[in-house]
PDB file of N, CA and C in Angstrom:
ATOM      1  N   UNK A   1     167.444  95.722  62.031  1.00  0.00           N
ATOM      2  CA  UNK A   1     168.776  95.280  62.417  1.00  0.00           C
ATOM      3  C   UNK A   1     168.945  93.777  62.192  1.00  0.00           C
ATOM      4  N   UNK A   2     167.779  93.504  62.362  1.00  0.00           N
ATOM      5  CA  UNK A   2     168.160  91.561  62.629  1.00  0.00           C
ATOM      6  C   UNK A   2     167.914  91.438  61.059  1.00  0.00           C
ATOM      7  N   UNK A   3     167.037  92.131  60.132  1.00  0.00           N
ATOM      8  CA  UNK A   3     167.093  91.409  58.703  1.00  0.00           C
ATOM      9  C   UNK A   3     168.300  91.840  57.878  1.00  0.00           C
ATOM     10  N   UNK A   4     169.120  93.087  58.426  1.00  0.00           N
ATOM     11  CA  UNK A   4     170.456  93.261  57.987  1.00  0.00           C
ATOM     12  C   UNK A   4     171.924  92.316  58.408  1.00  0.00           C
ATOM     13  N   UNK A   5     171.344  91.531  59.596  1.00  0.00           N
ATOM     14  CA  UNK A   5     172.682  90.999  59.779  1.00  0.00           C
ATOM     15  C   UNK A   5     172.488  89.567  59.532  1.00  0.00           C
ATOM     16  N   UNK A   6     170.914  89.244  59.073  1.00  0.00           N
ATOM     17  CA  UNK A   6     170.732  87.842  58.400  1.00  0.00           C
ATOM     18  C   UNK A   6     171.248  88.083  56.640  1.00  0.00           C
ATOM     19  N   UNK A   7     170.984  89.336  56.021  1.00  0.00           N
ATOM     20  CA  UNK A   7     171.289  89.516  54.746  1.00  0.00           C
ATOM     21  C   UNK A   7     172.443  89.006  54.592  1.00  0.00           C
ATOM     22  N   UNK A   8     173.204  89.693  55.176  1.00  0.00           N
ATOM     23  CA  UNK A   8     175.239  90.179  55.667  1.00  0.00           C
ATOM     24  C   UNK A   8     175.558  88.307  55.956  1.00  0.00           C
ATOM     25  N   UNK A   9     174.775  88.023  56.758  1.00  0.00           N
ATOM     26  CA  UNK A   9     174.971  86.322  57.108  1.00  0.00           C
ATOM     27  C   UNK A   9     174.646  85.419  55.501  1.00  0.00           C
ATOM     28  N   UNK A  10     174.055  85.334  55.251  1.00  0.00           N
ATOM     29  CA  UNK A  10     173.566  84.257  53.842  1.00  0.00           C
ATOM     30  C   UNK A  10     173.876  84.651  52.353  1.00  0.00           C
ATOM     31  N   UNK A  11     174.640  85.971  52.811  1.00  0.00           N
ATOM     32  CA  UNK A  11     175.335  86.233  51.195  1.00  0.00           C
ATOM     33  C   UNK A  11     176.848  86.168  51.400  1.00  0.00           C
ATOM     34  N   UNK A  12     177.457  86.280  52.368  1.00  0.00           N
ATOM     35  CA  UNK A  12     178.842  85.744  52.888  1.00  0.00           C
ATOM     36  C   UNK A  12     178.289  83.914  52.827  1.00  0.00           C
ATOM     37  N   UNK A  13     177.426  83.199  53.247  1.00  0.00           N
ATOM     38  CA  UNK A  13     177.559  81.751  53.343  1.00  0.00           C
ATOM     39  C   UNK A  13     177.333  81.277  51.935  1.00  0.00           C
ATOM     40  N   UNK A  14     176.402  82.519  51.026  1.00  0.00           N
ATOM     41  CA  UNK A  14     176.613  82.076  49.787  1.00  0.00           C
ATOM     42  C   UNK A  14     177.429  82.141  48.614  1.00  0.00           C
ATOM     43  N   UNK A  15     178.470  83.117  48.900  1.00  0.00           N
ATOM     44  CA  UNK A  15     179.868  83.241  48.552  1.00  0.00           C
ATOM     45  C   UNK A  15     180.577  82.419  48.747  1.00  0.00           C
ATOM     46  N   UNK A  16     180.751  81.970  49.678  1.00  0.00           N
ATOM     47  CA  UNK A  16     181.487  80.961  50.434  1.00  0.00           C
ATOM     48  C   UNK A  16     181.125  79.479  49.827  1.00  0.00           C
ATOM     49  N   UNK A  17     179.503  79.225  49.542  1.00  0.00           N
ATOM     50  CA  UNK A  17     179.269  77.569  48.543  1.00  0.00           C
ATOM     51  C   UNK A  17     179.956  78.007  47.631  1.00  0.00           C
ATOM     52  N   UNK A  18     179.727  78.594  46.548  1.00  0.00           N
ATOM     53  CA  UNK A  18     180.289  79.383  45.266  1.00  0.00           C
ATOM     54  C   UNK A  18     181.267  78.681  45.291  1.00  0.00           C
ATOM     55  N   UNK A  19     182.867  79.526  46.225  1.00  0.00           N
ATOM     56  CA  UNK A  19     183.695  79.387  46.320  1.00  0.00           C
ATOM     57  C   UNK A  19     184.358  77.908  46.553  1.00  0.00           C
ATOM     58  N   UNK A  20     183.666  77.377  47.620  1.00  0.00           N
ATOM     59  CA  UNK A  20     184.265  75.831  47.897  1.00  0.00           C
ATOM     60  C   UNK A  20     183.591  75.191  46.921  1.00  0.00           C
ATOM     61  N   UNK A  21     182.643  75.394  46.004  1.00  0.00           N
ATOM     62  CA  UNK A  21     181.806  74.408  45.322  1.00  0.00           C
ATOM     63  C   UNK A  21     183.272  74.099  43.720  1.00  0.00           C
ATOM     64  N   UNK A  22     183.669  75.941  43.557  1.00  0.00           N
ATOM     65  CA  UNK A  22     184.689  75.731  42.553  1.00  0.00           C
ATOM     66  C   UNK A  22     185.890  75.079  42.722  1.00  0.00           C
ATOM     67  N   UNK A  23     186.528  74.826  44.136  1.00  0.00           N
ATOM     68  CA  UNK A  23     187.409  74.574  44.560  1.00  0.00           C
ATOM     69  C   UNK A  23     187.607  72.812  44.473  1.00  0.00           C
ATOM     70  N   UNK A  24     186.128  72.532  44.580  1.00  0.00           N
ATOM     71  CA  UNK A  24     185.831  71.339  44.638  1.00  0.00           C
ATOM     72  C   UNK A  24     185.793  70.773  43.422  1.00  0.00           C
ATOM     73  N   UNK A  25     185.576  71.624  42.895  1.00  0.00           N
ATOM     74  CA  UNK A  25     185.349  71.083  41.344  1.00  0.00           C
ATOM     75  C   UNK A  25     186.941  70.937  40.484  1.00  0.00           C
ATOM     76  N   UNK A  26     187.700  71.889  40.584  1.00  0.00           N
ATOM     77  CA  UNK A  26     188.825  72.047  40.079  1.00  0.00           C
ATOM     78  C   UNK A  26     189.638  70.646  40.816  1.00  0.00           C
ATOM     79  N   UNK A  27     189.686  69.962  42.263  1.00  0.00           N
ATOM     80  CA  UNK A  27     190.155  68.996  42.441  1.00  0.00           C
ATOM     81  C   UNK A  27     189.743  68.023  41.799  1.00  0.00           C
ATOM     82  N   UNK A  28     188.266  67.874  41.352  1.00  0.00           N
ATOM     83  CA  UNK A  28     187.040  66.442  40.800  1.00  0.00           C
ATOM     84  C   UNK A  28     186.845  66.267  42.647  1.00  0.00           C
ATOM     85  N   UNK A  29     186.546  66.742  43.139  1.00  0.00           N
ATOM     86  CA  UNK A  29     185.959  65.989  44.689  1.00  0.00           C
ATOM     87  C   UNK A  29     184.351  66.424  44.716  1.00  0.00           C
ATOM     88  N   UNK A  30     183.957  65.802  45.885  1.00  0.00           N
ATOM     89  CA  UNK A  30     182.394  65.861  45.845  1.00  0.00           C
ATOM     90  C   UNK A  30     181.572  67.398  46.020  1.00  0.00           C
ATOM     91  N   UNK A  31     181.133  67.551  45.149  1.00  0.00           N
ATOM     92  CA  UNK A  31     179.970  68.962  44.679  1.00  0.00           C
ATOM     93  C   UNK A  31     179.263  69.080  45.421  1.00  0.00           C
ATOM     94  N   UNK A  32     178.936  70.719  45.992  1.00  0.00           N
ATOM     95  CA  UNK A  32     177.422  71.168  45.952  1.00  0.00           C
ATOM     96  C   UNK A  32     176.986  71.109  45.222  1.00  0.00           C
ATOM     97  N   UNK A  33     175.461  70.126  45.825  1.00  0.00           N
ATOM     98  CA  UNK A  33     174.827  70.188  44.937  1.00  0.00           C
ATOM     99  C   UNK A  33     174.115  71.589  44.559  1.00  0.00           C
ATOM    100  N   UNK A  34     173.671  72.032  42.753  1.00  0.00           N
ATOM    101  CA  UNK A  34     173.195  73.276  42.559  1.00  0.00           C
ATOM    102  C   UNK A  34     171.502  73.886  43.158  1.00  0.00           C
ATOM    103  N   UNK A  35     171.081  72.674  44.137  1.00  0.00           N
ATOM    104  CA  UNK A  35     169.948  73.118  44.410  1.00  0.00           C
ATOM    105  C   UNK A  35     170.412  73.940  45.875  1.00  0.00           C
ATOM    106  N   UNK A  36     171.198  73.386  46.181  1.00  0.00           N
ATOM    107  CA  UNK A  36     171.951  73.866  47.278  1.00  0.00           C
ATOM    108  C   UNK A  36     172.579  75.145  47.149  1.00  0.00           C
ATOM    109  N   UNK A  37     172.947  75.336  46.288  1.00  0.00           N
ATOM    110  CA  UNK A  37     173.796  76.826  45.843  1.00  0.00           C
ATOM    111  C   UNK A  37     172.872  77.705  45.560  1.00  0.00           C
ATOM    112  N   UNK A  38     171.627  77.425  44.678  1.00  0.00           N
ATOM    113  CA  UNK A  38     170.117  78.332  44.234  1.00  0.00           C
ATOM    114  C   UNK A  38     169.285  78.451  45.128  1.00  0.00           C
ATOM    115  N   UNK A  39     169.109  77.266  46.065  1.00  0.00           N
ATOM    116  CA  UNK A  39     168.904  77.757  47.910  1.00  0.00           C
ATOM    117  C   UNK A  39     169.046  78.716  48.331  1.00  0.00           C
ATOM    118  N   UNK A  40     170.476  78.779  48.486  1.00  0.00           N
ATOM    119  CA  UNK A  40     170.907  80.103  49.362  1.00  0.00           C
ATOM    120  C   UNK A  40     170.709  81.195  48.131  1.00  0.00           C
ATOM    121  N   UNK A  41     171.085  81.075  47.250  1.00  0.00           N
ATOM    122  CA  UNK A  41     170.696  82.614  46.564  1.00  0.00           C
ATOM    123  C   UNK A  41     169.156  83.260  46.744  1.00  0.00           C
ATOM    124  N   UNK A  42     168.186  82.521  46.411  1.00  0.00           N
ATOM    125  CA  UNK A  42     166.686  82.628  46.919  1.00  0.00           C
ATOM    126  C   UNK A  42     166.266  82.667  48.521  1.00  0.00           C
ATOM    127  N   UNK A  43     167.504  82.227  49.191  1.00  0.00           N
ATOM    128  CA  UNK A  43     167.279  82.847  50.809  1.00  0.00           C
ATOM    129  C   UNK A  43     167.615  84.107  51.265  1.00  0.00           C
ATOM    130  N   UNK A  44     168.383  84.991  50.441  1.00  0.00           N
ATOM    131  CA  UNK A  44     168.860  86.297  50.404  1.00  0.00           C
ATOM    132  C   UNK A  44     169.977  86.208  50.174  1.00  0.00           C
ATOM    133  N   UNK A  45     170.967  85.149  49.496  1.00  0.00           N
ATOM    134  CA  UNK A  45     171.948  85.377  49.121  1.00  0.00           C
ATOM    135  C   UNK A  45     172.534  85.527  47.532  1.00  0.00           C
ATOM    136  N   UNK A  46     171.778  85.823  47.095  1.00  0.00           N
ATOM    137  CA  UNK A  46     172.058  86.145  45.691  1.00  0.00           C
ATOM    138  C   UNK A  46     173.054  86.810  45.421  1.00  0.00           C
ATOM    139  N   UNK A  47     173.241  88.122  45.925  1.00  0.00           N
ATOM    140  CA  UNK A  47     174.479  89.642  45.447  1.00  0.00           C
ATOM    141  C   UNK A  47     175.851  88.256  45.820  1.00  0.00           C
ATOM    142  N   UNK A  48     176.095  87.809  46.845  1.00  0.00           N
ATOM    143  CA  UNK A  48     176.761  86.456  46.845  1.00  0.00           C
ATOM    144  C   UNK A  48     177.118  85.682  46.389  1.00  0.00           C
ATOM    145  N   UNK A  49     176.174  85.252  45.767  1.00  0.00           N
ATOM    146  CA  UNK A  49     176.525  83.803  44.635  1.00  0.00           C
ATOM    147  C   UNK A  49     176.924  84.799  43.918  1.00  0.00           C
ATOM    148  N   UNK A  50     176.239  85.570  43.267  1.00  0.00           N
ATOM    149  CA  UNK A  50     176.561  86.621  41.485  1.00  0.00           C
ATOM    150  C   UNK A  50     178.217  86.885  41.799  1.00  0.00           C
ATOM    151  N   UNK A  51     178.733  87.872  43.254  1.00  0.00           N
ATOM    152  CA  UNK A  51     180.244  87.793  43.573  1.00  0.00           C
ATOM    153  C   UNK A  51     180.554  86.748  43.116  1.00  0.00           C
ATOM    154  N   UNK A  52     180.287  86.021  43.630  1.00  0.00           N
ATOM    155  CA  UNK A  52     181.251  84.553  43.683  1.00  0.00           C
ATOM    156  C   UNK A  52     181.108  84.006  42.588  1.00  0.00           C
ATOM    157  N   UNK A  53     180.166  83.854  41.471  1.00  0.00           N
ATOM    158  CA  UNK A  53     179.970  83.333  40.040  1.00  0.00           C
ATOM    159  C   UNK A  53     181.250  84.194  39.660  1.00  0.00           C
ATOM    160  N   UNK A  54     181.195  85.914  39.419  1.00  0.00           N
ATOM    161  CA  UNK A  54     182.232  86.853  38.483  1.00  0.00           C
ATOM    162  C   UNK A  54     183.119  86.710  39.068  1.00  0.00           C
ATOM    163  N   UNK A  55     183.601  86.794  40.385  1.00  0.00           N
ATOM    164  CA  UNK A  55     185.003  86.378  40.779  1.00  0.00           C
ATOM    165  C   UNK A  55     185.745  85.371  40.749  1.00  0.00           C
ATOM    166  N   UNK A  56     185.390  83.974  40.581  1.00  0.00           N
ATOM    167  CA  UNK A  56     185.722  82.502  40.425  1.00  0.00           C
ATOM    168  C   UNK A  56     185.256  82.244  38.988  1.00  0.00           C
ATOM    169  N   UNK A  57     184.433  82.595  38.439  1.00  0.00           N
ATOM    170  CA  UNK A  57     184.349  82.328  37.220  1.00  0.00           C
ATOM    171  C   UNK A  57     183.770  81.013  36.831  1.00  0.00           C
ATOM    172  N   UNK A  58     182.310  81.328  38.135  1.00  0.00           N
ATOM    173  CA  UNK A  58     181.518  79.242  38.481  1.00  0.00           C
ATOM    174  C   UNK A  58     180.511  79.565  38.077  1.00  0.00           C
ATOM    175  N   UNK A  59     180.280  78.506  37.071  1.00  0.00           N
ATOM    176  CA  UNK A  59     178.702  78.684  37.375  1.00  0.00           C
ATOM    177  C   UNK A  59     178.407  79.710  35.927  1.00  0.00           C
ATOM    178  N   UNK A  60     179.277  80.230  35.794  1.00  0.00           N
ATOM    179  CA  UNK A  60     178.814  81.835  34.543  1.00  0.00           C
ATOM    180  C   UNK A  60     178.334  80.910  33.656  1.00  0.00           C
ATOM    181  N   UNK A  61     178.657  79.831  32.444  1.00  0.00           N
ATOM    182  CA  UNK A  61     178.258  79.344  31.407  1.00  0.00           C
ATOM    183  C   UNK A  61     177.012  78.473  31.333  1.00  0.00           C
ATOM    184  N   UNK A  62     176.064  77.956  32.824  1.00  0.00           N
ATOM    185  CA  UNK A  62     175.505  77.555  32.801  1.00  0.00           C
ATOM    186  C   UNK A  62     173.580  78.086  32.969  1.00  0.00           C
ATOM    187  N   UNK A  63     173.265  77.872  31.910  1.00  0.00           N
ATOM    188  CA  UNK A  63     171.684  79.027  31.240  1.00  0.00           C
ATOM    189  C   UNK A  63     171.106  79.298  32.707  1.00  0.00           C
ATOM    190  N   UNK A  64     171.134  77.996  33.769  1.00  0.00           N
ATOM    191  CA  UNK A  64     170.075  78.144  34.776  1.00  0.00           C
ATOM    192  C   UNK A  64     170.623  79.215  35.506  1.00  0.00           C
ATOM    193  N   UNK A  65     171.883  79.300  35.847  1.00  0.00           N
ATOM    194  CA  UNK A  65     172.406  80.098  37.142  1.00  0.00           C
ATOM    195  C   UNK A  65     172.901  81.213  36.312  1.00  0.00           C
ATOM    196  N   UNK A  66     172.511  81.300  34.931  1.00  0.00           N
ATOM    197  CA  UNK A  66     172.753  83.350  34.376  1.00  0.00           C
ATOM    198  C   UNK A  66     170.770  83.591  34.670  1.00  0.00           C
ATOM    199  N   UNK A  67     170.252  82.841  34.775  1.00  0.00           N
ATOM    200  CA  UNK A  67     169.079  83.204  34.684  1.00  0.00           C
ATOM    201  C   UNK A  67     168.578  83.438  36.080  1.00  0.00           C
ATOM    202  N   UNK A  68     168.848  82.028  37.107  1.00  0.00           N
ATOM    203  CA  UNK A  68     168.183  82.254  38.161  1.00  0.00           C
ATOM    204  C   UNK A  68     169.177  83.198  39.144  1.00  0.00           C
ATOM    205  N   UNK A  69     170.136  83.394  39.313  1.00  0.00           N
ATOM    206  CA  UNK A  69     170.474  83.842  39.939  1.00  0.00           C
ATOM    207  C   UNK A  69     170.244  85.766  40.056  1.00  0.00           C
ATOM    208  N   UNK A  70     169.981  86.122  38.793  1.00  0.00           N
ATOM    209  CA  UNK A  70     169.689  87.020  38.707  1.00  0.00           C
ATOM    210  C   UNK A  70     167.871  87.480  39.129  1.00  0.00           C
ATOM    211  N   UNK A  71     167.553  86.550  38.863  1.00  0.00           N
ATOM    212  CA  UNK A  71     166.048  87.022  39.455  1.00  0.00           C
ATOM    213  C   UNK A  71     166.050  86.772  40.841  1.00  0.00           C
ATOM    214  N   UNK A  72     166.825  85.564  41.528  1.00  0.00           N
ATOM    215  CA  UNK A  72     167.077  85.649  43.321  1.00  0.00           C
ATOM    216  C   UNK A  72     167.339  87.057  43.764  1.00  0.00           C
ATOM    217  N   UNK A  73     168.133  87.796  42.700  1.00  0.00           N
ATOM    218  CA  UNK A  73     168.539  89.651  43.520  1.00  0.00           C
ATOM    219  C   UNK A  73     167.259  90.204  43.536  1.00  0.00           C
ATOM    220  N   UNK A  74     166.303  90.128  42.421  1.00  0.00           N
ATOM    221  CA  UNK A  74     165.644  90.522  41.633  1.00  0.00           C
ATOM    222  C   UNK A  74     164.015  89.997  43.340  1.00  0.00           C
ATOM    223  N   UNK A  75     164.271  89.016  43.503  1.00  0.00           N
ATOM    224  CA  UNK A  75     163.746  88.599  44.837  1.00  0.00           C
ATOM    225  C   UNK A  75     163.715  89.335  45.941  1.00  0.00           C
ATOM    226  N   UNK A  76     165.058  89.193  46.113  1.00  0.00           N
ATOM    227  CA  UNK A  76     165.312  89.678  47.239  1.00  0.00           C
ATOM    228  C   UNK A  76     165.249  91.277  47.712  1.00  0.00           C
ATOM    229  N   UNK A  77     165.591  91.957  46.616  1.00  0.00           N
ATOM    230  CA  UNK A  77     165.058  93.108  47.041  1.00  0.00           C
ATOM    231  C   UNK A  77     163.721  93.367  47.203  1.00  0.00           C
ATOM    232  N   UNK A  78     162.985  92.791  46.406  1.00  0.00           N
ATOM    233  CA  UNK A  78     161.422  92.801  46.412  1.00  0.00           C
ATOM    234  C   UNK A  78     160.891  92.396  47.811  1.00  0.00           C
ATOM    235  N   UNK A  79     161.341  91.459  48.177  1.00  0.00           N
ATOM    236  CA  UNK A  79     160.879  90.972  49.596  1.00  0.00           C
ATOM    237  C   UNK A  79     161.334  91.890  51.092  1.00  0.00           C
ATOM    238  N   UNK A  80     162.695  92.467  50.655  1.00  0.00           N
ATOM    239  CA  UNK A  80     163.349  93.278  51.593  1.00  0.00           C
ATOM    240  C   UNK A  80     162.980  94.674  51.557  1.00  0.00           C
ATOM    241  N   UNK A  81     162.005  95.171  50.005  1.00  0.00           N
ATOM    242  CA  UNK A  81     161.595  96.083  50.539  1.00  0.00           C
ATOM    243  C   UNK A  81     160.105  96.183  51.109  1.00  0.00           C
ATOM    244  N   UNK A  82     159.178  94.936  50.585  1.00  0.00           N
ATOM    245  CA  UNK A  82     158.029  94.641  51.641  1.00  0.00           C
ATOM    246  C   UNK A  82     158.598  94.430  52.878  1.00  0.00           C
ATOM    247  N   UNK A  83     159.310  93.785  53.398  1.00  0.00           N
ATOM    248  CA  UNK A  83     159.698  93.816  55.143  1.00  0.00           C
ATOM    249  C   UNK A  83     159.656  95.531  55.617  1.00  0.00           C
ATOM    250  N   UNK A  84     160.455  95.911  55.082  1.00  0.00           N
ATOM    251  CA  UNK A  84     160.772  97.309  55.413  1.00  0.00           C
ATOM    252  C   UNK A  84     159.573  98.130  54.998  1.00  0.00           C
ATOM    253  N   UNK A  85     158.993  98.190  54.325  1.00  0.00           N
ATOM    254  CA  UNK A  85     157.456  99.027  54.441  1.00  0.00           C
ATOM    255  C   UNK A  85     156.537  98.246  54.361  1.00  0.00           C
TER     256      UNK A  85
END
């Protein structure tokens, strides 16, 4: 229960950088930084950022975050299914 509602917690907060990070960007105001955004994807928020990359359309053209972000899912399930067995 508690590693489902930390999942549910850090892929909503990592949707959410995504989102204000593009928002921020489209004004020119001050950025997350991307270690900050690849943070939370490697904390269990990956399925998150990836939303928020295809829905905002952030982040898609850049090699590191088509690469890393996909192995953070690629993480995270791995780790979530050692917790669980």
């Amino acid at each position: 229960m508690i590693l489902t509602i930390y999942l549910i917690a850090i892929t909503l907060i990592s949707f959410l950088l995504f989102a204000i990070d593009k928002r921020k960007a489209i004004k020119h105001a001050y950025r997350i930084p991307e270690s900050a955004l690849l943070l939370t994807a490697f904390l269990g928020g990956a399925f998150g950022s990836w939303m928020s990359m295809q829905l905002f359309h952030h982040k898609t053209q850049k090699t590191k975050f088509r690469i890393l972000v996909p192995l953070a899912m690629v993480w995270t399930i791995g780790v979530v299914i050692w917790l669980v067995y």
